[in-house]
N, C-alpha and C. Protein backbone atom coordinates (compact mmCIF):
# COMPACT_ATOMS: atom_id res chain seq x y z
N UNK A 1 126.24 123.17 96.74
CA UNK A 1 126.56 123.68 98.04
C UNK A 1 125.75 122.91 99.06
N UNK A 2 126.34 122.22 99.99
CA UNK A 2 125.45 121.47 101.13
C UNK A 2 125.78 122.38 102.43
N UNK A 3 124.14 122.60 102.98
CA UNK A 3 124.19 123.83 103.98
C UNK A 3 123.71 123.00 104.98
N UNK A 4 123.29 121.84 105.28
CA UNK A 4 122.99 120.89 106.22
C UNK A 4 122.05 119.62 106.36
N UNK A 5 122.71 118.94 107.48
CA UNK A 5 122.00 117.54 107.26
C UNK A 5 120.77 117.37 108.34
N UNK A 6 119.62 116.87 108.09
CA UNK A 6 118.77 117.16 108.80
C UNK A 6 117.84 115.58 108.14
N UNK A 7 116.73 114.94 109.61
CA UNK A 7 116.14 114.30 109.55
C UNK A 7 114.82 114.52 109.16
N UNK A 8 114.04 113.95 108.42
CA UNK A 8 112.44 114.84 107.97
C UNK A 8 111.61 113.31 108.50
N UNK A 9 110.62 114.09 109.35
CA UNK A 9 110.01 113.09 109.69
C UNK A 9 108.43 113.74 109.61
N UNK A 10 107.34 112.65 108.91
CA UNK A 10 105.84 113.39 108.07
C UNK A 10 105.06 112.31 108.48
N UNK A 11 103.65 112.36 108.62
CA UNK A 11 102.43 111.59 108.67
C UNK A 11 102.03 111.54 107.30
N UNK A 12 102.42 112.21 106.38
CA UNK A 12 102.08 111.79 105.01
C UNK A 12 103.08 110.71 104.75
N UNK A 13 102.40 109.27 103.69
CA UNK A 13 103.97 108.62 102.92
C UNK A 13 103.86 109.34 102.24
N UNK A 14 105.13 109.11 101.27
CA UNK A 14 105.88 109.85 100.12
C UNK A 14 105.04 109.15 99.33
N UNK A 15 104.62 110.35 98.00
CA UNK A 15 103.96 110.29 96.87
C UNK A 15 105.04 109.86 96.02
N UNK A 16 104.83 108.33 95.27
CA UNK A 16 105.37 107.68 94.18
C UNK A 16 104.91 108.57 92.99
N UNK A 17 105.61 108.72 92.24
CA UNK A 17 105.99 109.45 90.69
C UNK A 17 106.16 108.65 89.91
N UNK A 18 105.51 108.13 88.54
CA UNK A 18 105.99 107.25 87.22
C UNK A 18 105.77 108.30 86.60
N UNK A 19 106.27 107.60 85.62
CA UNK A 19 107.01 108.25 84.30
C UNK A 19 105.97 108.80 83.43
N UNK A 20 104.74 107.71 84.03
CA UNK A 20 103.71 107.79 83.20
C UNK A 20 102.43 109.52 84.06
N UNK A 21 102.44 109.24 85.31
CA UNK A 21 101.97 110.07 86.09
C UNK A 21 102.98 110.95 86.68
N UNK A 22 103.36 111.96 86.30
CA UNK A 22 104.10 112.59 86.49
C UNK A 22 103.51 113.70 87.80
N UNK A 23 103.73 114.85 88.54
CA UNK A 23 103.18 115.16 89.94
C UNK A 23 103.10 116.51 89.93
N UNK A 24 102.01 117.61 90.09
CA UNK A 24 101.63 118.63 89.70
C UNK A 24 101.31 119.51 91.14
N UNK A 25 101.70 120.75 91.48
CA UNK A 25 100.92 121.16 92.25
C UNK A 25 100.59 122.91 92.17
N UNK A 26 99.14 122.71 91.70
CA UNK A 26 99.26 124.46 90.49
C UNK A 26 98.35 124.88 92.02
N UNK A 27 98.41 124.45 93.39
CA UNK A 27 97.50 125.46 94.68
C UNK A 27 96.26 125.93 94.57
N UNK A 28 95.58 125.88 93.19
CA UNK A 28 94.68 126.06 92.88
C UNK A 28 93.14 125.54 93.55
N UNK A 29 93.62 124.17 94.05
CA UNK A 29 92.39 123.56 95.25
C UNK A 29 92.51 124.17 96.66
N UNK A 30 93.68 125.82 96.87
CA UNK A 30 93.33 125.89 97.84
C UNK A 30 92.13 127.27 97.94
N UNK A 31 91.26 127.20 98.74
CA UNK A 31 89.91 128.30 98.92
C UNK A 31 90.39 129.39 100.24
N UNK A 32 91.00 128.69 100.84
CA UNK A 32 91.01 129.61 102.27
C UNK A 32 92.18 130.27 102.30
N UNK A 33 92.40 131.28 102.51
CA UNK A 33 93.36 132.28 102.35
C UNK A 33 94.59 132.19 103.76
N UNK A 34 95.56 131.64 103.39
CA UNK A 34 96.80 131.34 104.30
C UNK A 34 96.78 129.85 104.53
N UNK A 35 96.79 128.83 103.39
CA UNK A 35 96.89 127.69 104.02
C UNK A 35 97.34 127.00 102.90
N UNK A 36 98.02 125.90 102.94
CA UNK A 36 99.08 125.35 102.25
C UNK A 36 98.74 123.72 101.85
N UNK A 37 98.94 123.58 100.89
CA UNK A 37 98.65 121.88 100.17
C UNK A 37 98.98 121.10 101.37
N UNK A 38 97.74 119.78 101.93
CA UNK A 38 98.17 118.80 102.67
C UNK A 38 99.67 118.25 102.11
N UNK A 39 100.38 118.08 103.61
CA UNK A 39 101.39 117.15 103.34
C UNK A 39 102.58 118.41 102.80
N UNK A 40 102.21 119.41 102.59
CA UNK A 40 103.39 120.26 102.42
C UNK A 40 103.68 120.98 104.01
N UNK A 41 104.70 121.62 104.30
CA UNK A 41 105.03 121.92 106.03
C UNK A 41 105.83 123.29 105.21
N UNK A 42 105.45 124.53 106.59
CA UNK A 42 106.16 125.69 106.25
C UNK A 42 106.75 125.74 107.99
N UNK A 43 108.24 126.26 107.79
CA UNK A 43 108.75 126.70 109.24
C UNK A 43 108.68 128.23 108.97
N UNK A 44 108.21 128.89 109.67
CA UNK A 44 107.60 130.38 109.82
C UNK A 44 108.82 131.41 110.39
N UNK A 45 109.75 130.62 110.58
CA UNK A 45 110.78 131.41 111.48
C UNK A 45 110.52 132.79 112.66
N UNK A 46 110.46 134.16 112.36
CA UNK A 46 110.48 134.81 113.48
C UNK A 46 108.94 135.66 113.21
N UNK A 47 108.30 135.29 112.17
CA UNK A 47 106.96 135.85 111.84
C UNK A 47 106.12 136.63 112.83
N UNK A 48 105.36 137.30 113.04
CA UNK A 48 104.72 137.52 114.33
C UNK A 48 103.06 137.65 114.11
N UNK A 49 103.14 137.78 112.85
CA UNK A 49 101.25 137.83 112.40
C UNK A 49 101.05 136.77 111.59
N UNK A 50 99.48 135.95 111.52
CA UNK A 50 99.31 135.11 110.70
C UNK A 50 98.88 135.84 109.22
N UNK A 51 98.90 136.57 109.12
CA UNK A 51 99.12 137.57 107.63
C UNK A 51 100.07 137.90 106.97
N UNK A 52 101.11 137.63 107.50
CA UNK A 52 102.42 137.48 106.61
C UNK A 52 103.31 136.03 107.00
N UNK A 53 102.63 135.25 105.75
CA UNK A 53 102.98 133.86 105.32
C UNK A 53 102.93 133.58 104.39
N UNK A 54 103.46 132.29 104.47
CA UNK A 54 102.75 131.46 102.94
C UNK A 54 101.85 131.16 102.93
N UNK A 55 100.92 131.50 102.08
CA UNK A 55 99.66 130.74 101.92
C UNK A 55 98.80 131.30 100.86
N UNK A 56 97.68 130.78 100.42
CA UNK A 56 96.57 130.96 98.94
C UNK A 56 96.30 132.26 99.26
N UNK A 57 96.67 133.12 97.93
CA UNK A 57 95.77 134.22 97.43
C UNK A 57 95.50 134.03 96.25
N UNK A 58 95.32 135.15 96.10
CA UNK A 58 94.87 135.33 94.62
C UNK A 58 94.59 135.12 93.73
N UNK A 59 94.56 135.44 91.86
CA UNK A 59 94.54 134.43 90.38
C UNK A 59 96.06 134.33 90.77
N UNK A 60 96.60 133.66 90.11
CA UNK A 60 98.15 133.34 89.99
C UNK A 60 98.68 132.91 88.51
N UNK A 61 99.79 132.80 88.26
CA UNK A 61 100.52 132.67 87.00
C UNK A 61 99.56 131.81 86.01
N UNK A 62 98.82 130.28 87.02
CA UNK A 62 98.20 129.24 86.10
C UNK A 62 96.97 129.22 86.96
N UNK A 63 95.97 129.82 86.56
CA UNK A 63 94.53 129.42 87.61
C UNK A 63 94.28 130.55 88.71
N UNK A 64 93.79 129.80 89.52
CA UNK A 64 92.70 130.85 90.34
C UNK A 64 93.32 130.79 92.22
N UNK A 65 94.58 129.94 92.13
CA UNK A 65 95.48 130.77 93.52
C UNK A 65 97.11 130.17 93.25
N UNK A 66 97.73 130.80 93.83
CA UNK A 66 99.11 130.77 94.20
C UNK A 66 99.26 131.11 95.40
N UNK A 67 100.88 130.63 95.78
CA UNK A 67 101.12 130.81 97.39
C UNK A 67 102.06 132.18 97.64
N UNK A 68 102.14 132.93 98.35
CA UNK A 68 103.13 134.24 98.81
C UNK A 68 103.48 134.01 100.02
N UNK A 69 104.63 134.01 100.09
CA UNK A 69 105.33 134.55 101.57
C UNK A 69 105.70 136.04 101.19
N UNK A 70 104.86 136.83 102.32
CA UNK A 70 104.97 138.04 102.62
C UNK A 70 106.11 137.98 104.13
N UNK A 71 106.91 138.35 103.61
CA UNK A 71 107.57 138.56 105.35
C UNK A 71 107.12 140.23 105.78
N UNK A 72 106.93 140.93 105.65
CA UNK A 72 106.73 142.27 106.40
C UNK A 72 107.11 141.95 107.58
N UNK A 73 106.55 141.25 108.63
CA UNK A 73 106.58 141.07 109.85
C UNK A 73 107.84 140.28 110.28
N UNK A 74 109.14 139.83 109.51
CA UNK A 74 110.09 139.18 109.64
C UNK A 74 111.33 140.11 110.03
N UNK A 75 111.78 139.91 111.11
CA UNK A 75 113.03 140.41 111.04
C UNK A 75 114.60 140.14 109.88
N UNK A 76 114.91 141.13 109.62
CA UNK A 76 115.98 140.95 108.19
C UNK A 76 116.82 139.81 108.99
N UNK A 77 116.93 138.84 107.64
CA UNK A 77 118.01 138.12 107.68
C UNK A 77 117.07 136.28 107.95
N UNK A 78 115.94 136.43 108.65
CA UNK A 78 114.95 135.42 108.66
C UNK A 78 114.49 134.70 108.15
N UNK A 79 115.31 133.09 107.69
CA UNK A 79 114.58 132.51 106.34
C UNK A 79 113.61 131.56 106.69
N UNK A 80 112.52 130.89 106.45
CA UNK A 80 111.41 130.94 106.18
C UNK A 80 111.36 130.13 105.16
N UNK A 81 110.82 128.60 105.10
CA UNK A 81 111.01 127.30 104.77
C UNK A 81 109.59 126.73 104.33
N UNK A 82 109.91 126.46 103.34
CA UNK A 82 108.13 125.94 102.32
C UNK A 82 108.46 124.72 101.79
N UNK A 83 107.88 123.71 102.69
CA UNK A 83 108.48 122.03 101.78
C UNK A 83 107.49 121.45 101.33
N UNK A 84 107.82 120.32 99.91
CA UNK A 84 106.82 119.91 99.78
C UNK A 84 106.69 118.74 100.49
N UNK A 85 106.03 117.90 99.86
CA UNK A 85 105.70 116.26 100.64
C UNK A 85 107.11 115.35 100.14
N UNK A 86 107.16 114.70 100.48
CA UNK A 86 107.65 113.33 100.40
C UNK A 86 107.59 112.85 99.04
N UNK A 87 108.73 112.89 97.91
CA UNK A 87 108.45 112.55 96.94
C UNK A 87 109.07 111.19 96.28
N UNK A 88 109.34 110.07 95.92
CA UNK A 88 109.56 109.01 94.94
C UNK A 88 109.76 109.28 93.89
N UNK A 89 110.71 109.81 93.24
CA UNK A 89 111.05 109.84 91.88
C UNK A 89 111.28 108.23 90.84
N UNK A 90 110.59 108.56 89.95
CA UNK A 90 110.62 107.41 88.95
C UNK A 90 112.07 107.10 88.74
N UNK A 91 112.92 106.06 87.90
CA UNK A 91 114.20 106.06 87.59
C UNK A 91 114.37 107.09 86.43
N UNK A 92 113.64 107.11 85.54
CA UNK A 92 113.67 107.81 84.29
C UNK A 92 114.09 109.45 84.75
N UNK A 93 114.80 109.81 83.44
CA UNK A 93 114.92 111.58 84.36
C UNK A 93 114.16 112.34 84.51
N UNK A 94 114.16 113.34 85.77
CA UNK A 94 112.97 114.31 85.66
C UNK A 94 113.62 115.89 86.14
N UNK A 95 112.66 116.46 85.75
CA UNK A 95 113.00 117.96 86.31
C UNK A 95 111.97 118.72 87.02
N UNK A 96 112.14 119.62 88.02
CA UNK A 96 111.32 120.31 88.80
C UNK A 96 111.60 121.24 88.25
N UNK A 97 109.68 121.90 87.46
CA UNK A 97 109.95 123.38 86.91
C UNK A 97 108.48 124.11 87.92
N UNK A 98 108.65 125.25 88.37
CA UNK A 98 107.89 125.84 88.57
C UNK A 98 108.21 127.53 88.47
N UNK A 99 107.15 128.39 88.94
CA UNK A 99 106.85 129.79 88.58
C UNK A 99 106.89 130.37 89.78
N UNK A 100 107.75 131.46 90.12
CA UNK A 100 107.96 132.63 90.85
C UNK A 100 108.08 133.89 90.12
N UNK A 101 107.74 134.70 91.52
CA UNK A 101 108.65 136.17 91.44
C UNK A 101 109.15 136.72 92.69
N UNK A 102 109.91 137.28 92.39
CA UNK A 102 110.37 138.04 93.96
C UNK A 102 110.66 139.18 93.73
N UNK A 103 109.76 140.15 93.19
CA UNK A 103 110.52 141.62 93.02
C UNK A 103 111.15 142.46 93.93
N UNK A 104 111.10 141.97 95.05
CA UNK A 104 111.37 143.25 96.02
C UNK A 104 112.92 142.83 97.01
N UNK A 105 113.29 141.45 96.43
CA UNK A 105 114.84 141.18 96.95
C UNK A 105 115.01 140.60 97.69
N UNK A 106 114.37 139.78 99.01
CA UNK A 106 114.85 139.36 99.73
C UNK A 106 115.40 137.62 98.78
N UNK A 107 116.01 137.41 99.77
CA UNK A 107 116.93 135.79 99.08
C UNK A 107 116.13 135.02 99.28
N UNK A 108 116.00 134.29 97.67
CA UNK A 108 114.87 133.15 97.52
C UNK A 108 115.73 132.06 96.75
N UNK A 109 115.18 130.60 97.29
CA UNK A 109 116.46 129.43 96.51
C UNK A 109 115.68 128.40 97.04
N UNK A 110 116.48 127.72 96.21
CA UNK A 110 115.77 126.10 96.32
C UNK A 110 116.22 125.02 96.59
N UNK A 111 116.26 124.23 97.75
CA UNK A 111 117.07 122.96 98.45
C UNK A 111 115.99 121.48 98.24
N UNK A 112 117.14 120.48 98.14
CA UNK A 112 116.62 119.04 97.97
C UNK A 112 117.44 118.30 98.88
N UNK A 113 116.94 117.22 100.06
CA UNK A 113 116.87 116.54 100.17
C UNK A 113 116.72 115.52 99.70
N UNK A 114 117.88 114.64 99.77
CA UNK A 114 118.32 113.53 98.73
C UNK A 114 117.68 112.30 100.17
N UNK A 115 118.35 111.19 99.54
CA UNK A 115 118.69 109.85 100.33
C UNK A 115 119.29 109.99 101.27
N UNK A 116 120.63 110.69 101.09
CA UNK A 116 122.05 110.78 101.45
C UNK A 116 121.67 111.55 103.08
N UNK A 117 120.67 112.22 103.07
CA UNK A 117 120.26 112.87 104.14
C UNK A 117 120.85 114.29 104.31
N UNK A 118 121.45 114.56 102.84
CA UNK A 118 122.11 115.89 102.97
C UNK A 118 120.85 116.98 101.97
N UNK A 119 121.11 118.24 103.11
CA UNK A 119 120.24 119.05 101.86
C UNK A 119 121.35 119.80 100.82
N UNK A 120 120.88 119.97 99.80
CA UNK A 120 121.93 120.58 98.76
C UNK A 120 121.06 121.65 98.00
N UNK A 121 121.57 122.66 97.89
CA UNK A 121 120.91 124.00 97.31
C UNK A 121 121.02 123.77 95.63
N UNK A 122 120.05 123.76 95.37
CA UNK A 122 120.15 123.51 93.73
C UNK A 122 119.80 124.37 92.75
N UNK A 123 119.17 125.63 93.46
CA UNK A 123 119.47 126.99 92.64
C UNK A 123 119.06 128.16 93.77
N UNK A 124 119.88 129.13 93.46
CA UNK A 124 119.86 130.31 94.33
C UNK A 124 119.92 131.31 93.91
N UNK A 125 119.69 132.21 94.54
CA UNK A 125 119.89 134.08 93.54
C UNK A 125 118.58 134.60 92.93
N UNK A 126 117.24 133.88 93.73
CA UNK A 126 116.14 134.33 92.83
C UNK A 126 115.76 135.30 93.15
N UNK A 127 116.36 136.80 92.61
CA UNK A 127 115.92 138.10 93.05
C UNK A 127 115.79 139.08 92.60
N UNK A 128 114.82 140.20 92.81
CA UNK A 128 114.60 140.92 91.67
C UNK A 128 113.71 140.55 90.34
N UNK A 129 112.50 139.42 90.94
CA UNK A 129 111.90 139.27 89.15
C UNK A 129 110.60 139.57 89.57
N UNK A 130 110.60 140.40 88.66
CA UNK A 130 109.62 141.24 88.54
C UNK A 130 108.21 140.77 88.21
N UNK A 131 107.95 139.66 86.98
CA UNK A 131 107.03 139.52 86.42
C UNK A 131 107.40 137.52 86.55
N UNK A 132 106.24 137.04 86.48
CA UNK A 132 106.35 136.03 86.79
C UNK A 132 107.68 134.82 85.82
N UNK A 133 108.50 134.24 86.55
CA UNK A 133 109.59 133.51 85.52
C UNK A 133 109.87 131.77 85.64
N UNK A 134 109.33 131.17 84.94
CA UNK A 134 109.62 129.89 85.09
C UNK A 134 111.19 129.29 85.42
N UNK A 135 111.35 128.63 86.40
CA UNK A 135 112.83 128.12 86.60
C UNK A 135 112.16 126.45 86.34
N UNK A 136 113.43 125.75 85.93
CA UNK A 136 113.73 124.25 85.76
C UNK A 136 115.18 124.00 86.65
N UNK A 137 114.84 122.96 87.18
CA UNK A 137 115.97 122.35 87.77
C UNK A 137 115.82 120.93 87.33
N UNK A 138 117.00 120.55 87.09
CA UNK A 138 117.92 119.01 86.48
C UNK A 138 117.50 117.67 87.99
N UNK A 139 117.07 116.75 88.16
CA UNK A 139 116.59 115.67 88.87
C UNK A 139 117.51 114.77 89.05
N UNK A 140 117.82 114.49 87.85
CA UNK A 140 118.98 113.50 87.11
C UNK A 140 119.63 112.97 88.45
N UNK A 141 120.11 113.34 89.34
CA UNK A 141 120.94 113.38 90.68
C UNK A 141 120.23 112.13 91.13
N UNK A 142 118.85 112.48 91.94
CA UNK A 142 118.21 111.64 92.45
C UNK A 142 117.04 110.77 91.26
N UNK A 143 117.39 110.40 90.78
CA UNK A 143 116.20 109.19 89.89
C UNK A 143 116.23 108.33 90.77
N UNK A 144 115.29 107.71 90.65
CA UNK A 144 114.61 106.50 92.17
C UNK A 144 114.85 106.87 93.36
N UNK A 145 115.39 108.19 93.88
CA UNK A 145 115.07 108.28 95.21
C UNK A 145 113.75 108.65 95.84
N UNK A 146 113.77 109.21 97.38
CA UNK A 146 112.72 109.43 97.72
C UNK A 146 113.72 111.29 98.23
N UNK A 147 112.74 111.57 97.51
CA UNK A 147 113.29 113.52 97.88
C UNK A 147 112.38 114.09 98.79
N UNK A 148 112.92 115.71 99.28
CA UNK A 148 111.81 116.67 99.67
C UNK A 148 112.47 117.65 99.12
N UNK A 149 111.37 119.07 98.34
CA UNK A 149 111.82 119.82 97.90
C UNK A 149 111.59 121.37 99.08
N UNK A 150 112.91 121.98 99.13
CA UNK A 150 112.46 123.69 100.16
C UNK A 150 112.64 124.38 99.15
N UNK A 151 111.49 124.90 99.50
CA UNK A 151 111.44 126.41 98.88
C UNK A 151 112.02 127.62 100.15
N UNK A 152 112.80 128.17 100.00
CA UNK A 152 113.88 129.12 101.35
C UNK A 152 113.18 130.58 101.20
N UNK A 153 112.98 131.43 101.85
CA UNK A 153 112.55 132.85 101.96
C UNK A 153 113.26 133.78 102.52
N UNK A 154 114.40 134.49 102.79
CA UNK A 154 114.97 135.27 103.66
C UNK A 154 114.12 136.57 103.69
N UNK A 155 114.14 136.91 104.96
CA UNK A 155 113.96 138.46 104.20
C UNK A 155 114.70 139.44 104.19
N UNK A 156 114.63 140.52 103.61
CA UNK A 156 115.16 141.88 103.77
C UNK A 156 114.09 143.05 104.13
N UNK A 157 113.63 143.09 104.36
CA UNK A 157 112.07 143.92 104.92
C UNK A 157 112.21 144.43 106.29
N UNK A 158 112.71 143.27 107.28
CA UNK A 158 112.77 144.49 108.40
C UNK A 158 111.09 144.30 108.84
N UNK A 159 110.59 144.65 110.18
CA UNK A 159 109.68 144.75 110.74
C UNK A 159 108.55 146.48 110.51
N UNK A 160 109.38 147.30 110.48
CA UNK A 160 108.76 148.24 109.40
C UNK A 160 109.05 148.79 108.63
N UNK A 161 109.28 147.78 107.22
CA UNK A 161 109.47 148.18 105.81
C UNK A 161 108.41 147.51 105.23
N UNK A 162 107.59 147.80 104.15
CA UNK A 162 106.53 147.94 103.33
C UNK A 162 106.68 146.39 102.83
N UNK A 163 105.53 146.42 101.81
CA UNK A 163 105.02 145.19 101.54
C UNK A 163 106.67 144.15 100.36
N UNK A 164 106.82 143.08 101.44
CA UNK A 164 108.24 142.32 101.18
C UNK A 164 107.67 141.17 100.82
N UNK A 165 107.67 140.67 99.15
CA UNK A 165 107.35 139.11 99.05
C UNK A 165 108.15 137.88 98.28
N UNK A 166 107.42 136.72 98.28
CA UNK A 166 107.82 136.20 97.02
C UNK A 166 106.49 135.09 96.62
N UNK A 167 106.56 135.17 95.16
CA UNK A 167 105.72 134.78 94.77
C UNK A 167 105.82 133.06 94.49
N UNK A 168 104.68 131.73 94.43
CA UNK A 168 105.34 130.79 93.62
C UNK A 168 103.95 129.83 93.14
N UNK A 169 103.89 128.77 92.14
CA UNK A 169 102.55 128.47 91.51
C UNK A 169 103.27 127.37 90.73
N UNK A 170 102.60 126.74 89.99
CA UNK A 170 102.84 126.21 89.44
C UNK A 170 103.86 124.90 89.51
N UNK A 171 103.51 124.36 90.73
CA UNK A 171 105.44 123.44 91.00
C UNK A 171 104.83 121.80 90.15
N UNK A 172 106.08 121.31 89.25
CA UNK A 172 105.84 120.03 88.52
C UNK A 172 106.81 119.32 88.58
N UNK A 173 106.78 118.16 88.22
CA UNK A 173 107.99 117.35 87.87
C UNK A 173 107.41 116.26 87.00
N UNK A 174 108.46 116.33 85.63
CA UNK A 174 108.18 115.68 84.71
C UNK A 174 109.19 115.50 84.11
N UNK A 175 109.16 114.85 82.91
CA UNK A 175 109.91 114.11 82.12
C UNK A 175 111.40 114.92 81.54
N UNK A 176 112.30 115.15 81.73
CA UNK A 176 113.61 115.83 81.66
C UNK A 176 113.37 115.96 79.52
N UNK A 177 114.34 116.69 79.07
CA UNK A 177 114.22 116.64 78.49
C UNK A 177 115.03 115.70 77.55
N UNK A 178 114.90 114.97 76.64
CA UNK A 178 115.94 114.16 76.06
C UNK A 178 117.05 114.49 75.54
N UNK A 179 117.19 115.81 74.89
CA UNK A 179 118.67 116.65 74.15
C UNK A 179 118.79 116.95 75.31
N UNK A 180 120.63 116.13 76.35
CA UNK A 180 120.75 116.38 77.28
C UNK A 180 122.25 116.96 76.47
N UNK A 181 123.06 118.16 77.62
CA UNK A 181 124.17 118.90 76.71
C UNK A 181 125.16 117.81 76.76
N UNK A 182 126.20 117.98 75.70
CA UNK A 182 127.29 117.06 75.87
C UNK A 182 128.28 117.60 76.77
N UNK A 183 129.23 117.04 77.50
CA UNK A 183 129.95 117.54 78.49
C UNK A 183 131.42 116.40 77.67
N UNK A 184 132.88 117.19 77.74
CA UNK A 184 134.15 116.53 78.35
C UNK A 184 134.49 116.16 76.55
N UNK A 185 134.16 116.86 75.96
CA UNK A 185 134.68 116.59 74.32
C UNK A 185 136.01 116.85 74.12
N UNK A 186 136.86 115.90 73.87
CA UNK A 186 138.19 116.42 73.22
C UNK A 186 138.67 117.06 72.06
N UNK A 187 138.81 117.54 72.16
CA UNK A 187 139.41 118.36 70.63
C UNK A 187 140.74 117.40 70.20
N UNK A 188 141.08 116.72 69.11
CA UNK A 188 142.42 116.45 68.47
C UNK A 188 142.48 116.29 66.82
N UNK A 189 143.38 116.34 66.38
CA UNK A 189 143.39 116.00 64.82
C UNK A 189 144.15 115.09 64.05
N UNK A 190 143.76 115.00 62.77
CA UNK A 190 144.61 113.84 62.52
C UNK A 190 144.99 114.09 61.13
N UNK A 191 145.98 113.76 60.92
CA UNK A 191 147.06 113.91 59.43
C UNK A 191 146.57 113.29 58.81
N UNK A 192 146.63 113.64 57.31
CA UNK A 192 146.06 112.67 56.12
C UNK A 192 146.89 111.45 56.11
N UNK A 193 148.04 111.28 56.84
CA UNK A 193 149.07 110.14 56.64
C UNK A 193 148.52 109.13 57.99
N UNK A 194 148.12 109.35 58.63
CA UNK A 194 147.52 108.70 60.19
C UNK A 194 147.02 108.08 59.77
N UNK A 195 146.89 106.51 60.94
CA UNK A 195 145.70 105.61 60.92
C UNK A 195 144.93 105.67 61.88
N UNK A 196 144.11 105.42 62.10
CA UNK A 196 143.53 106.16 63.52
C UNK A 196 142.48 104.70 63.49
């Protein structure tokens, strides 16, 4: 699904990826509570307190912080944009796996910026999880490009409805896996009298 085309322009360059160094970001170097990996950018949309954002709390899924967007303070329907840096994908395949939750519903999904300058939603519907759940997404698309990955937040919370989040930790990209599925098999048969 392509929801729009948009220019990204950063003071960071894009971080090159080999095959061999693959690119990790477990938030864990962050100490200060509401603040986000250099070189990553959040659009805050209609927020009104600096306490309901993205940014470092807590232990988290892997280590000692992860990031939350709390919208409380968001009016419903308000999405709320978490990118990373500038990335270089190796040619070889790769996949972006990382760890969320969103128990409480508002719409959480995940967009890439290709080459092409189009963003394309590459998984959506993350709602309702309760306990922390690893997702993988397929790369394969862009090998040797230069990407950016969104993380999207809507909310459903409303300005006074109770504590509205989503959780996320752990973001990687690494080596795809090699048993890739087979796709487009024909089925036909052949007579013991056939030459085939």
């Amino acid at each position: 699904e392509k929801i729009s085309t948009v220019s990204v322009h950063t003071l960071c360059a894009a971080e090159v990826i080999d095959a061999e160094n693959w690119w990790a970001e477990d938030f864990n170097s962050l100490t200060q509570q509401y603040t986000i990996p250099d070189c990553w950018s959040n659009e805050e949309g209609t927020t009104t307190s600096s306490s309901y954002k993205w940014g470092a709390v807590g232990t988290g899924a892997v280590g000692s912080a992860y990031l939350r967007f709390n919208s409380y303070n968001n009016a419903d329907g308000t999405t709320n944009v978490l990118a990373t840096p500038m990335l270089t994908l190796p040619e070889t395949p790769a996949q972006l796996v990382f760890l969320c939750k969103n128990p409480t519903g508002g719409d959480f999904n995940v967009a890439i910026d290709g080459e092409d300058g189009v963003r394309d939603t590459v998984l959506s519907n993350l709602t309702g999880i309760a306990d922390w759940q690893e997702q993988k997404i397929m790369l394969g698309d862009y090998a040797g490009q230069t990407i950016r990955i969104f993380f999207n937040a809507t909310s459903n919370c409303g300005t006074s409805a109770g504590n509205c989040f989503i959780d996320l930790d752990s973001v990687v990209i690494n080596a795809a896996p090699n048993c890739m599925p087979v796709k487009n098999i024909e089925k036909f048969s052949v007579s013991e009298n056939e030459v085939v």
